[in-house]
C-alpha atoms as a PDB file:
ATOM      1  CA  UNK A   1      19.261   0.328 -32.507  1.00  0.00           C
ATOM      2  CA  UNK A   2      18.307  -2.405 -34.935  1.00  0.00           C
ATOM      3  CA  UNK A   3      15.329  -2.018 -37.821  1.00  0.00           C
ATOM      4  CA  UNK A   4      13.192  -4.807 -35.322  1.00  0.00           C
ATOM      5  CA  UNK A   5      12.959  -2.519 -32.311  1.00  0.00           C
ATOM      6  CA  UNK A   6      12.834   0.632 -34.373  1.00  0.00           C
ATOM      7  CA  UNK A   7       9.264  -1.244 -35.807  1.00  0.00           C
ATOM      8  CA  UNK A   8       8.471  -1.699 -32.189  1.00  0.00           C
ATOM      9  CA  UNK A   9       8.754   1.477 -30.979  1.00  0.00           C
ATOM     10  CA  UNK A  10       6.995   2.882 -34.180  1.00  0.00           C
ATOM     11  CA  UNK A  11       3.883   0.442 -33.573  1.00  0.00           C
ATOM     12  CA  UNK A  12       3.476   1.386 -30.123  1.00  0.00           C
ATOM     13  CA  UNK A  13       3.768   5.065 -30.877  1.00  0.00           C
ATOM     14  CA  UNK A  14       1.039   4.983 -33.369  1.00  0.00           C
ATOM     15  CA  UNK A  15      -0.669   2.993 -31.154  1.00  0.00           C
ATOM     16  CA  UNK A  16      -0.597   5.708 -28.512  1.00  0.00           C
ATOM     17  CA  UNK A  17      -1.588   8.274 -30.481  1.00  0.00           C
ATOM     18  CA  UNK A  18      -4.574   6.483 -31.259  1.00  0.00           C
ATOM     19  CA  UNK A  19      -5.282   6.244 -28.191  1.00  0.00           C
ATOM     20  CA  UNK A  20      -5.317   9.571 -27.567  1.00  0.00           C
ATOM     21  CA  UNK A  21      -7.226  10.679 -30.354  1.00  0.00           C
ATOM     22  CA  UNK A  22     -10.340   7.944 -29.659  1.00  0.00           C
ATOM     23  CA  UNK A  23      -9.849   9.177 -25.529  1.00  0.00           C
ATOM     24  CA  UNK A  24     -10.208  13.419 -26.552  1.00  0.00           C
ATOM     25  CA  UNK A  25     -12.950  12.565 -28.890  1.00  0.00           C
ATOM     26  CA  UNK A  26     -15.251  10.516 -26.511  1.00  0.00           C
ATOM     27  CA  UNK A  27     -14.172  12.688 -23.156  1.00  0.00           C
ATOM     28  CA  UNK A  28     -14.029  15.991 -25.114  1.00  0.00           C
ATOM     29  CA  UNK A  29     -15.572  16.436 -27.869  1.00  0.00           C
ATOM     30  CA  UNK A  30     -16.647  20.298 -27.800  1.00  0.00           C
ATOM     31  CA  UNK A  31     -12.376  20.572 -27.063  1.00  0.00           C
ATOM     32  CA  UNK A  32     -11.876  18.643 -30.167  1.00  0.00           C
ATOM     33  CA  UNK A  33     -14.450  20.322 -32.352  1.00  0.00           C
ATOM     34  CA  UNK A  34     -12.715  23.537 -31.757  1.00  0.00           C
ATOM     35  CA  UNK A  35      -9.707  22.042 -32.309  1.00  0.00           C
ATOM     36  CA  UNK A  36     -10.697  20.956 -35.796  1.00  0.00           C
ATOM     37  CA  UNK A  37     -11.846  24.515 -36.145  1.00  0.00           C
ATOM     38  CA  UNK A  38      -8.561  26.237 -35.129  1.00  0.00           C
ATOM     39  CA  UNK A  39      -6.732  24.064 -38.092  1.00  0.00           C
ATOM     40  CA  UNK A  40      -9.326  24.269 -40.375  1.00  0.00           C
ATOM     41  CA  UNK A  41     -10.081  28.230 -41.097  1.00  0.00           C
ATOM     42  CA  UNK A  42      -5.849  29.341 -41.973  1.00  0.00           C
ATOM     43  CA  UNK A  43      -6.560  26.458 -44.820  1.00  0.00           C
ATOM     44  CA  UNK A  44      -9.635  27.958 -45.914  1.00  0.00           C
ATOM     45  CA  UNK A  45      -8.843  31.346 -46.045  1.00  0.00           C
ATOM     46  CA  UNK A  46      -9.177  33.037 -49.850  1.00  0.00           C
ATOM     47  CA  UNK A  47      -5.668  33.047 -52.016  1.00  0.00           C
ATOM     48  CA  UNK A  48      -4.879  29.427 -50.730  1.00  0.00           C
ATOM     49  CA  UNK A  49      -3.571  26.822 -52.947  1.00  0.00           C
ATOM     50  CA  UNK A  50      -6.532  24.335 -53.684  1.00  0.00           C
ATOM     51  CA  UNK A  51      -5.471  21.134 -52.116  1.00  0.00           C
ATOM     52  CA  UNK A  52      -4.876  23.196 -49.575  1.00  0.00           C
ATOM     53  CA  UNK A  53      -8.645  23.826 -49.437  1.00  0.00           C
ATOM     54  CA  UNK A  54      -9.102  20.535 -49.760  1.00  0.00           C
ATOM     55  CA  UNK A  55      -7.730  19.657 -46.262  1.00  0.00           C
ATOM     56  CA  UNK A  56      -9.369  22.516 -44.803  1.00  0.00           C
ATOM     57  CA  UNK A  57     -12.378  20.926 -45.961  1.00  0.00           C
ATOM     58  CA  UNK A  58     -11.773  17.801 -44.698  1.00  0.00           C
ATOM     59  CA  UNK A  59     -10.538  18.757 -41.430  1.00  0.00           C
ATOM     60  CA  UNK A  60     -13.604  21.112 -40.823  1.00  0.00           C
ATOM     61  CA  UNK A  61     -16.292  19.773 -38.888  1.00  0.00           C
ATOM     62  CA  UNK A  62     -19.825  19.278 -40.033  1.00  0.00           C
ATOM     63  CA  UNK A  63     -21.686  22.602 -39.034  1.00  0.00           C
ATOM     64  CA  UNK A  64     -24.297  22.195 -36.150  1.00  0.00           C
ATOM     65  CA  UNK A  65     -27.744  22.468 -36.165  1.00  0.00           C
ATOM     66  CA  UNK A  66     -28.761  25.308 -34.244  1.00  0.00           C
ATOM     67  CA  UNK A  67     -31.835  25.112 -31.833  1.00  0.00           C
ATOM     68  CA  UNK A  68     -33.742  28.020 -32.774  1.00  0.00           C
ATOM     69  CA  UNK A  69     -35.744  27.524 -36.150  1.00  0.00           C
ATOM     70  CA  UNK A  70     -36.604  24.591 -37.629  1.00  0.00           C
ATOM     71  CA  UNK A  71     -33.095  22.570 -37.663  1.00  0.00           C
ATOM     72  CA  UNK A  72     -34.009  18.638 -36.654  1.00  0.00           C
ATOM     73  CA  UNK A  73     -36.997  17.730 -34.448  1.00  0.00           C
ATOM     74  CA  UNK A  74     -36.446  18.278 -31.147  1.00  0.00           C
ATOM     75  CA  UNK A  75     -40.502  17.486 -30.928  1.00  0.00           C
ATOM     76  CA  UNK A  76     -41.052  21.152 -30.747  1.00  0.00           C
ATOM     77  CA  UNK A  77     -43.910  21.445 -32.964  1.00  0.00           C
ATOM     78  CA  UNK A  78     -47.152  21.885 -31.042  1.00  0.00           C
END
């Protein structure tokens, strides 16, 4: 296999994967949130080496507003 097709098939791999990842997170996003949620806690767990944390950090998703309280305005205010 020569370095030229060994490109191609490495292009169209990533391109795939892209794919997939812009696909799960339009179609699925509650599937992908706990996704992100399954990687992220073993990273954030206490003892862990700090980049570590880092990318634990990263990977977590932003919390959600919850819908009891005052979180955003849902126009709930009389």
């Amino acid at each position: 296999m020569g370095a030229g097709l060994l490109a191609q098939y490495a292009v169209i791999a990533i391109a795939v994967l892209l794919s997939i990842v812009f696909v799960a997170r339009k179609q699925f996003p509650a599937g992908v949130r706990r996704l992100r949620i399954l990687c992220a806690v073993p990273l954030l767990r206490e003892g862990r080496a700090q980049w570590l944390q880092r990318v634990g950090r990263w990977l977590a998703p932003a919390p959600k507003a919850t819908a009891n309280g005052c979180g955003g305005c849902n126009n709930c205010d009389p």
